[in-house]
PDB file of N, CA and C in Angstrom:
ATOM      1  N   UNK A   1     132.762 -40.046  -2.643  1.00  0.00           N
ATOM      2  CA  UNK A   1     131.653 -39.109  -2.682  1.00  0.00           C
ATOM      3  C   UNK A   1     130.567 -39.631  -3.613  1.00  0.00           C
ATOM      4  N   UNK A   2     129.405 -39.342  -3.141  1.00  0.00           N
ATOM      5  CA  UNK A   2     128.132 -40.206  -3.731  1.00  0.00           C
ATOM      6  C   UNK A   2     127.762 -38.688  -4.857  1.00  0.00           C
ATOM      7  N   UNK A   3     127.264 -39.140  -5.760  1.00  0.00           N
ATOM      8  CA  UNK A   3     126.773 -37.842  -6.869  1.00  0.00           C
ATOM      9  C   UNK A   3     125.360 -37.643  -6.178  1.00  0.00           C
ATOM     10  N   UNK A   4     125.701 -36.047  -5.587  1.00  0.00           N
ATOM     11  CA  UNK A   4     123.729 -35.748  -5.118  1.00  0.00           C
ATOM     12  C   UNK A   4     122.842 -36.008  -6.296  1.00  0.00           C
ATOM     13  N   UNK A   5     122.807 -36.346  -7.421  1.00  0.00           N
ATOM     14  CA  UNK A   5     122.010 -36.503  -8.205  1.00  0.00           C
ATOM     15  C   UNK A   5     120.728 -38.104  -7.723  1.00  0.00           C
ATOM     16  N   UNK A   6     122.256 -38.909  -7.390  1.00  0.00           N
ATOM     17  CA  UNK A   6     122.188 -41.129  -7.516  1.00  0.00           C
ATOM     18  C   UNK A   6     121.944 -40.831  -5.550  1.00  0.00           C
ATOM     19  N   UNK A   7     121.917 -39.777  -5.245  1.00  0.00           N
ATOM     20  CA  UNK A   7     121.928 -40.758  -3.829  1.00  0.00           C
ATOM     21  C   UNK A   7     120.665 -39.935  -3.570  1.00  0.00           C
ATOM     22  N   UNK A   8     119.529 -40.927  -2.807  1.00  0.00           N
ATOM     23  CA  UNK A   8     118.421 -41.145  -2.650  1.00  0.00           C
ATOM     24  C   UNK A   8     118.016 -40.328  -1.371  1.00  0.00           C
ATOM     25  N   UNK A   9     118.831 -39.369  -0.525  1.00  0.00           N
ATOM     26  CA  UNK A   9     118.719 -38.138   0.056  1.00  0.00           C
ATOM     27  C   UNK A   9     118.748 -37.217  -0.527  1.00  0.00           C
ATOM     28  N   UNK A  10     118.602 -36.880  -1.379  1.00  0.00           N
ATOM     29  CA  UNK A  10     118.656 -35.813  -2.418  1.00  0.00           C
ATOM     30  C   UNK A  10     117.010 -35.880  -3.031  1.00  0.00           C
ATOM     31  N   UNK A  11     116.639 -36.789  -3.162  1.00  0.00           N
ATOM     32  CA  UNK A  11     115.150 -37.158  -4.057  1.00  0.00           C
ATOM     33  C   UNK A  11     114.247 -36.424  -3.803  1.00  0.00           C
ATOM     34  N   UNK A  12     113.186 -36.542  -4.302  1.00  0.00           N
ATOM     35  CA  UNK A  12     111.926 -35.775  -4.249  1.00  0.00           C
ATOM     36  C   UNK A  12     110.651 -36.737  -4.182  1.00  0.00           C
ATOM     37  N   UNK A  13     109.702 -36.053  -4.043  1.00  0.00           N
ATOM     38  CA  UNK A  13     108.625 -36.843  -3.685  1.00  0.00           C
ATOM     39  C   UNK A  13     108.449 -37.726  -4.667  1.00  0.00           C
ATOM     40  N   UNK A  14     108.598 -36.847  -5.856  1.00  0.00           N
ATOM     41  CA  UNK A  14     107.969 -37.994  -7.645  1.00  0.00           C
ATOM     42  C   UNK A  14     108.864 -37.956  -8.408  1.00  0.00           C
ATOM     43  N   UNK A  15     110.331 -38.726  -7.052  1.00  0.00           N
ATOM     44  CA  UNK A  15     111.458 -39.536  -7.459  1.00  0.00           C
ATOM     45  C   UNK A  15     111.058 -41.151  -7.881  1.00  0.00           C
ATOM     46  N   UNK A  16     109.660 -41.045  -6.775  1.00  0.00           N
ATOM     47  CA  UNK A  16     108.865 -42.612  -7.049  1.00  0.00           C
ATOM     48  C   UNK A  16     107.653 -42.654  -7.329  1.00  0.00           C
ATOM     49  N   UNK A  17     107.348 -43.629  -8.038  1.00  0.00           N
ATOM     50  CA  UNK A  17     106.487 -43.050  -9.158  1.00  0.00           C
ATOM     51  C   UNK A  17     105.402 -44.419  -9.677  1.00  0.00           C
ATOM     52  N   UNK A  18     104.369 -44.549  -9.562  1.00  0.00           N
ATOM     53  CA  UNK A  18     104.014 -45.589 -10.832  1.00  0.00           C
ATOM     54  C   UNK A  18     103.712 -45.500 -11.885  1.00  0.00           C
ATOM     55  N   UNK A  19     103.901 -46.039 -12.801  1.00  0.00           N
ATOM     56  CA  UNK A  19     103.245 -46.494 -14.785  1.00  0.00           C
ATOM     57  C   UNK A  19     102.653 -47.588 -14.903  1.00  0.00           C
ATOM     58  N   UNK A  20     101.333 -47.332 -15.961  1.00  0.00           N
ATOM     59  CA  UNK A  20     100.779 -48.381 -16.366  1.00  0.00           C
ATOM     60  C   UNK A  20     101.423 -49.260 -16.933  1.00  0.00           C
ATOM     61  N   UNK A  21     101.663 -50.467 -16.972  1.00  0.00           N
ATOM     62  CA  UNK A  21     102.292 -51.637 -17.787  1.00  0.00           C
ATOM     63  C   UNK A  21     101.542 -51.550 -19.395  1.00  0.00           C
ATOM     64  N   UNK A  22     102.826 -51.641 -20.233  1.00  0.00           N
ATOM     65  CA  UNK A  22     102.172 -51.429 -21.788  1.00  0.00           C
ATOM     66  C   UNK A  22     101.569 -53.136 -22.174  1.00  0.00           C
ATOM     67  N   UNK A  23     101.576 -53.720 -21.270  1.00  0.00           N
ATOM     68  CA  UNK A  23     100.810 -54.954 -21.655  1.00  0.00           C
ATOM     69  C   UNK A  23      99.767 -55.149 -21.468  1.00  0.00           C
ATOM     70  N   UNK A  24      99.643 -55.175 -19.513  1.00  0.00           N
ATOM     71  CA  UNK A  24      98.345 -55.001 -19.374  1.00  0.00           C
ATOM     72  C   UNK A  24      97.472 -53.919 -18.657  1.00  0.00           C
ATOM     73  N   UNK A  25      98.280 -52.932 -18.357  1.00  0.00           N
ATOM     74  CA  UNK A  25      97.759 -52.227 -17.570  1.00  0.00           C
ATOM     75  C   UNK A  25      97.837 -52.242 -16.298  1.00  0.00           C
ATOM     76  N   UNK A  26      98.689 -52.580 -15.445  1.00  0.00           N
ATOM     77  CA  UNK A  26      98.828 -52.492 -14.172  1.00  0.00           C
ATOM     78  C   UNK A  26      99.818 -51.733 -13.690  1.00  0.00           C
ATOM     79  N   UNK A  27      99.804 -51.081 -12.453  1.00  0.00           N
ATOM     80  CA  UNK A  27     100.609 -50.064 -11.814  1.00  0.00           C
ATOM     81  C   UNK A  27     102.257 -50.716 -11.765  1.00  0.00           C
ATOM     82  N   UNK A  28     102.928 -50.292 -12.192  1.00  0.00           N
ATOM     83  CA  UNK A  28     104.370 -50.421 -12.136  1.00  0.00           C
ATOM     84  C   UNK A  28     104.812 -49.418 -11.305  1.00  0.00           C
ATOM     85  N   UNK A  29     105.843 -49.851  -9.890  1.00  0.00           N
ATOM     86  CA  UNK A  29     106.270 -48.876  -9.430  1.00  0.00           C
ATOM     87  C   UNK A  29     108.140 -48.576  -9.592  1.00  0.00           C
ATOM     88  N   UNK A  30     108.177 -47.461 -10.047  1.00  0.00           N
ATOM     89  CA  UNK A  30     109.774 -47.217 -10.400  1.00  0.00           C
ATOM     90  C   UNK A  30     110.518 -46.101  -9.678  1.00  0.00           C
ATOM     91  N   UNK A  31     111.645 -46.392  -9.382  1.00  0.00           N
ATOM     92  CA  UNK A  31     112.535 -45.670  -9.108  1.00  0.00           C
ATOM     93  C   UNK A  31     112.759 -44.582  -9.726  1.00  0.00           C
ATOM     94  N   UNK A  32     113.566 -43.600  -9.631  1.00  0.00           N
ATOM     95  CA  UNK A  32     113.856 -42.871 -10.702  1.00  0.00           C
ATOM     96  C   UNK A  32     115.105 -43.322 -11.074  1.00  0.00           C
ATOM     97  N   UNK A  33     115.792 -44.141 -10.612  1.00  0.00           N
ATOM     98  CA  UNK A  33     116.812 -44.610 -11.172  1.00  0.00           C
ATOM     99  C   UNK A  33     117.215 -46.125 -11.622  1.00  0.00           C
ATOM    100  N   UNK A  34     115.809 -46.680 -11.280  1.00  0.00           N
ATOM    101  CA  UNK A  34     115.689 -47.716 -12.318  1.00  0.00           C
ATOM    102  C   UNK A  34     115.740 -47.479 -13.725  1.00  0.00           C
ATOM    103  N   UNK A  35     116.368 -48.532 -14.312  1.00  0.00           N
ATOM    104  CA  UNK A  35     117.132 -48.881 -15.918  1.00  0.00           C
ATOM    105  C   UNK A  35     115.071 -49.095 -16.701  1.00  0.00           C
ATOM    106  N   UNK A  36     114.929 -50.603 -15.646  1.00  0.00           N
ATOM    107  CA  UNK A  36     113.599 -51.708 -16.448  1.00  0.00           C
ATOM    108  C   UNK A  36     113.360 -51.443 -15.147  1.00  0.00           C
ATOM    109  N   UNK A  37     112.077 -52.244 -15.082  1.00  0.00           N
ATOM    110  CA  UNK A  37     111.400 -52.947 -14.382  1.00  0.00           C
ATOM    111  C   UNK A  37     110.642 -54.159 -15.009  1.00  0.00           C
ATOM    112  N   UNK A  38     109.569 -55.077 -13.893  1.00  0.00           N
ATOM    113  CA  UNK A  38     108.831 -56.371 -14.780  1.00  0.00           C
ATOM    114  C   UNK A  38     107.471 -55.843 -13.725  1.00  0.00           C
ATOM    115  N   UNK A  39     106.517 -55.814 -14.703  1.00  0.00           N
ATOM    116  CA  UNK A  39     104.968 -56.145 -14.410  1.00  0.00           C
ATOM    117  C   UNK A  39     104.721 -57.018 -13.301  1.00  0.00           C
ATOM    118  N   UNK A  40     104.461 -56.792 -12.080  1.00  0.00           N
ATOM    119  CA  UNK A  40     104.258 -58.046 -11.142  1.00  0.00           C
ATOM    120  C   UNK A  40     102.975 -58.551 -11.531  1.00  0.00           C
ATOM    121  N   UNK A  41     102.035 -58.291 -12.245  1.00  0.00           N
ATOM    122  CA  UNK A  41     100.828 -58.963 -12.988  1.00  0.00           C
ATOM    123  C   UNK A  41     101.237 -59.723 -14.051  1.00  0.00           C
ATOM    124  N   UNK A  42     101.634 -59.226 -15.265  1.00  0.00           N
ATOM    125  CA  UNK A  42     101.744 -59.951 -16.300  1.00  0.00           C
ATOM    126  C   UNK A  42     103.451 -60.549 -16.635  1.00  0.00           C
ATOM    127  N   UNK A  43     104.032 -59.840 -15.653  1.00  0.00           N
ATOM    128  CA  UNK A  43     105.603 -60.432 -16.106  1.00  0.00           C
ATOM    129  C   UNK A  43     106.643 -59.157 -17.106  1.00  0.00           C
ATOM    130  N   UNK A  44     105.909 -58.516 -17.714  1.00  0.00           N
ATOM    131  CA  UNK A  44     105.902 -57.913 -19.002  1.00  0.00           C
ATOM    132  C   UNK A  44     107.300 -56.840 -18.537  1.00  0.00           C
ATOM    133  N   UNK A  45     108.864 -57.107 -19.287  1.00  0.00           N
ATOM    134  CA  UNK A  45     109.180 -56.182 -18.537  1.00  0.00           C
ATOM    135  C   UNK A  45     109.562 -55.515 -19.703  1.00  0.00           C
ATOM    136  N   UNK A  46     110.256 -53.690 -19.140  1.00  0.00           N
ATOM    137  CA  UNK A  46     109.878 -52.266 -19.942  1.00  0.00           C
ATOM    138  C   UNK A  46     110.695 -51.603 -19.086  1.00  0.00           C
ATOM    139  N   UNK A  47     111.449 -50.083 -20.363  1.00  0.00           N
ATOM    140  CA  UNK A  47     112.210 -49.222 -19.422  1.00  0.00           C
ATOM    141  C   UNK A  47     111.640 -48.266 -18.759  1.00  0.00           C
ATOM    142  N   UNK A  48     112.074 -47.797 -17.822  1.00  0.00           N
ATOM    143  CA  UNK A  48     111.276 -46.672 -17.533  1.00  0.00           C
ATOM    144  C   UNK A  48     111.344 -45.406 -18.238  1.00  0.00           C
ATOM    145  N   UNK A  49     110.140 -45.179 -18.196  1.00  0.00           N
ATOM    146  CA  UNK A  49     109.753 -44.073 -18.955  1.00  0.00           C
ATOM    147  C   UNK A  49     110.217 -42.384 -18.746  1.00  0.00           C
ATOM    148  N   UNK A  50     110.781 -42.318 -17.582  1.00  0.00           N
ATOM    149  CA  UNK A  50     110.865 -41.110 -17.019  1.00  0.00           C
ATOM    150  C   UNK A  50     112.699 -40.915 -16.761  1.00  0.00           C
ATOM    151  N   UNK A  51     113.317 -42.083 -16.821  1.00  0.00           N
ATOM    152  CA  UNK A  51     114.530 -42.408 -17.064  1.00  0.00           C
ATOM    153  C   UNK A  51     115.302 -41.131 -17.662  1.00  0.00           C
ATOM    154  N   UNK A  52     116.176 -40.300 -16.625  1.00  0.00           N
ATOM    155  CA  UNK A  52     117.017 -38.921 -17.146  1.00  0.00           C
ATOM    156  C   UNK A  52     118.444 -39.253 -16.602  1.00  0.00           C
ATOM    157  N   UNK A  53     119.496 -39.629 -17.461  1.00  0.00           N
ATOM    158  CA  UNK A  53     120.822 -40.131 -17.560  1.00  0.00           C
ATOM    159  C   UNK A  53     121.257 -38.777 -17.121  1.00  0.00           C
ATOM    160  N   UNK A  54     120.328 -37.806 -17.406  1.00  0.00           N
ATOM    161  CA  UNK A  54     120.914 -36.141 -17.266  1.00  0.00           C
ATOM    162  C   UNK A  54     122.992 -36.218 -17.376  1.00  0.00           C
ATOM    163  N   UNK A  55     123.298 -36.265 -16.185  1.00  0.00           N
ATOM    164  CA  UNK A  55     125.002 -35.708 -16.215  1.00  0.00           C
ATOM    165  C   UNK A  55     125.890 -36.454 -16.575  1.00  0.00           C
ATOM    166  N   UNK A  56     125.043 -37.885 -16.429  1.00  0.00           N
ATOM    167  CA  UNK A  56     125.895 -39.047 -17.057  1.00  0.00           C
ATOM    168  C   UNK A  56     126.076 -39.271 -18.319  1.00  0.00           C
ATOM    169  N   UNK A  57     125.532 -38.632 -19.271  1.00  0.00           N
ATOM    170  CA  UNK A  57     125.949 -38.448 -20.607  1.00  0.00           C
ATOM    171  C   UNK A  57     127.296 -37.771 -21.017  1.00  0.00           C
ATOM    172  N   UNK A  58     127.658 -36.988 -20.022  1.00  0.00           N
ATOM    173  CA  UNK A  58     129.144 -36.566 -20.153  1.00  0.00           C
ATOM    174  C   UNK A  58     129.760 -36.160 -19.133  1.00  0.00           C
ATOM    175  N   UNK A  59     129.658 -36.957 -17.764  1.00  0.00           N
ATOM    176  CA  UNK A  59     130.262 -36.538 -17.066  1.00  0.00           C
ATOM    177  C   UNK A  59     131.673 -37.777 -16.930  1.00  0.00           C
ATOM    178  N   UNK A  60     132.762 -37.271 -16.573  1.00  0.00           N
ATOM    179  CA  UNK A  60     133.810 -38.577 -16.613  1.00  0.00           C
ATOM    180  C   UNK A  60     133.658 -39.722 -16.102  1.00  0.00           C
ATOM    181  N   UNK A  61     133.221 -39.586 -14.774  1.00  0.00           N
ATOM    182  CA  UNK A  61     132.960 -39.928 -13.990  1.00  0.00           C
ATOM    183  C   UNK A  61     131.938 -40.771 -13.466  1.00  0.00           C
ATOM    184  N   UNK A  62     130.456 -40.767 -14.835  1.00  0.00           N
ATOM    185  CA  UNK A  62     129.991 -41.610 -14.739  1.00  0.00           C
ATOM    186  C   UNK A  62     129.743 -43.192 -14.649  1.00  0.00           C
ATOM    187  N   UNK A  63     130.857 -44.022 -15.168  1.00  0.00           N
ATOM    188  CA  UNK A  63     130.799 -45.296 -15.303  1.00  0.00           C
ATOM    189  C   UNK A  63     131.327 -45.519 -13.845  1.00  0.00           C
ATOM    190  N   UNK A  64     132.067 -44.785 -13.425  1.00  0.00           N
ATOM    191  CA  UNK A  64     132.069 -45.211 -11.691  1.00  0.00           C
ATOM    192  C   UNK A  64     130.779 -44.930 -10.651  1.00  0.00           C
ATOM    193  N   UNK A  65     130.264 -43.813 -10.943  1.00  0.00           N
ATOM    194  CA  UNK A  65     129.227 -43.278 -10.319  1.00  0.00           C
ATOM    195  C   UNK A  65     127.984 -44.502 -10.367  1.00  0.00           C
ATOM    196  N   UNK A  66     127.533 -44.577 -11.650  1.00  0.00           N
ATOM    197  CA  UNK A  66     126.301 -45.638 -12.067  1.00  0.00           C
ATOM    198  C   UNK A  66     127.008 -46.982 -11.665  1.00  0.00           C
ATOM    199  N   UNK A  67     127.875 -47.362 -11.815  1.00  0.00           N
ATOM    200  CA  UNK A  67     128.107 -49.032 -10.922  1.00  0.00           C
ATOM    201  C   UNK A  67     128.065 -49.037  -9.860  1.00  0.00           C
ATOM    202  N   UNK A  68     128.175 -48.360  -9.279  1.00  0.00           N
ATOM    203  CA  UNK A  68     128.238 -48.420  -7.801  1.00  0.00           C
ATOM    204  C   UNK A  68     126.613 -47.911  -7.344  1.00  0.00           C
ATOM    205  N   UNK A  69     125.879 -47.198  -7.622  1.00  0.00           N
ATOM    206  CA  UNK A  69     124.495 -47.122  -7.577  1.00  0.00           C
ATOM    207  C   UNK A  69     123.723 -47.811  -8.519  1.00  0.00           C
ATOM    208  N   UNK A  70     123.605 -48.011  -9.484  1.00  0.00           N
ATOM    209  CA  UNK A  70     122.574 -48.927 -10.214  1.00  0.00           C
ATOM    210  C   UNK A  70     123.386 -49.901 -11.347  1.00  0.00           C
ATOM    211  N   UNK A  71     123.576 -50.760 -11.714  1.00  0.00           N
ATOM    212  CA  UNK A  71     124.268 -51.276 -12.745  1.00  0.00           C
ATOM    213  C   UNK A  71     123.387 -51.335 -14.139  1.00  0.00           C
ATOM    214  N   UNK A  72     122.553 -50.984 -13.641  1.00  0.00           N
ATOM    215  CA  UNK A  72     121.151 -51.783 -14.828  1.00  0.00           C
ATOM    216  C   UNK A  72     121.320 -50.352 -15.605  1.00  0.00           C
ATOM    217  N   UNK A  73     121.204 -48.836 -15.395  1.00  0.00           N
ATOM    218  CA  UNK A  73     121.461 -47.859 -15.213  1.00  0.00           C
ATOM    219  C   UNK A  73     122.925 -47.388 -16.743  1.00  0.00           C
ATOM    220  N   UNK A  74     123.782 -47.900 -15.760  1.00  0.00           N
ATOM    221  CA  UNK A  74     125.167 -47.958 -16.854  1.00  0.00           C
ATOM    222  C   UNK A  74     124.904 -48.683 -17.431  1.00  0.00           C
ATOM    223  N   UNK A  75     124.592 -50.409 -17.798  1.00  0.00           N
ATOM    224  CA  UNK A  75     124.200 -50.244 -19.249  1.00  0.00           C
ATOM    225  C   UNK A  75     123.241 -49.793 -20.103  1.00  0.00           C
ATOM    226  N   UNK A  76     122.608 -48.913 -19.734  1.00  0.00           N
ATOM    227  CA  UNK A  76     121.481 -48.289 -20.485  1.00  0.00           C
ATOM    228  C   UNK A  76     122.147 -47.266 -21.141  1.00  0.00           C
ATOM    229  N   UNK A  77     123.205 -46.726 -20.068  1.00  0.00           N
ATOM    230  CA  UNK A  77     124.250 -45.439 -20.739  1.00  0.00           C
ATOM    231  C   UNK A  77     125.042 -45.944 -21.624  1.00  0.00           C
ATOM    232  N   UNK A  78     125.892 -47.057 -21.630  1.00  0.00           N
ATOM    233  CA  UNK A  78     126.401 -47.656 -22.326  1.00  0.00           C
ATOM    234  C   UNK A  78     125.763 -47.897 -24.080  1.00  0.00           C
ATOM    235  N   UNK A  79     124.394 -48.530 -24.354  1.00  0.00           N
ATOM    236  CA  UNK A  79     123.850 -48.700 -25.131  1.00  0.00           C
ATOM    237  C   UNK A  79     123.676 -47.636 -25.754  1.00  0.00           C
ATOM    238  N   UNK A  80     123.236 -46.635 -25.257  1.00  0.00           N
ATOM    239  CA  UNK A  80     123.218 -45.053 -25.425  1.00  0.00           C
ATOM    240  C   UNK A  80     124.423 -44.411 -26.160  1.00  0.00           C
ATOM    241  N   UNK A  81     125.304 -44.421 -25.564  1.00  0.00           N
ATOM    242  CA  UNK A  81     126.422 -43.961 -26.381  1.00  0.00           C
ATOM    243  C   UNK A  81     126.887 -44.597 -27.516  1.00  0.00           C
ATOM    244  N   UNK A  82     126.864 -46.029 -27.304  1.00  0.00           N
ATOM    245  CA  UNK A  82     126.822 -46.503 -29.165  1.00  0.00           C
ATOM    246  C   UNK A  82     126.106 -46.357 -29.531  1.00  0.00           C
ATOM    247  N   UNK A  83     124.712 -46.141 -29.567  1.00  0.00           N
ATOM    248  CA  UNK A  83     123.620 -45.787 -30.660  1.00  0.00           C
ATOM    249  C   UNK A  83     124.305 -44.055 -31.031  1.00  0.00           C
ATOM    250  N   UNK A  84     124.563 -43.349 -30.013  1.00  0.00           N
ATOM    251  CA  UNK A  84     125.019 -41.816 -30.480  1.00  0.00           C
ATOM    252  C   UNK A  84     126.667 -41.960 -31.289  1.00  0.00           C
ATOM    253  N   UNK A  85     127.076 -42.906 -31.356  1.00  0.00           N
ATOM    254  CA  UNK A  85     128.229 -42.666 -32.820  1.00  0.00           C
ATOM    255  C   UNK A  85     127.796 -42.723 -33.791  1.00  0.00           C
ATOM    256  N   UNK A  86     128.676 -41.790 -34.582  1.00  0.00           N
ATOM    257  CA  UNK A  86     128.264 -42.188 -36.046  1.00  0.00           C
ATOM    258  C   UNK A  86     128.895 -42.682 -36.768  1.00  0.00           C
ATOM    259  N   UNK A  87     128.708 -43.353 -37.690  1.00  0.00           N
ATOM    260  CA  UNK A  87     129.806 -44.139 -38.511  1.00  0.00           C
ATOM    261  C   UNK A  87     130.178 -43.630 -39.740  1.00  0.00           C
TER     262      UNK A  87
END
């Protein structure tokens, strides 16, 4: 079973989206479930900005869910959760 959240029948119109590039200014177009993307002008690559891990922050189930739909995705969650321990 695909999570209606990750599967791309579920989406909405401004599931896709562009951002200015913080380098130079050019239209970046993103997924909503893109991790990064790269500037096809300047190269310049950046996360997306609009990026919502929403259920995958605690759902069990996420590290199966995000590999199998985005990998770039799980490690962003990954990074995420070690920055949220505390020591």
């Amino acid at each position: 079973m695909r999570c209606p959240g990750q599967d791309p029948q579920n989406w909405k119109s401004d599931d896709i989206f562009e951002v200015p590039c913080p380098a130079c200014g050019a239209k970046v177009e993103f997924f909503k479930d893109d991790g990064t993307r790269r500037c096809p002008r300047c190269g310049h690559g950046f996360r997306n900005p609009r990026l919502d891990l929403g259920c995958a922050q605690w759902c069990p189930y996420a590290d199966k869910c995000l590999a199998e739909t985005n990998p770039e995705i799980l490690k962003t969650l990954k990074k995420l959760k070690r920055g949220a321990r505390t020591p």
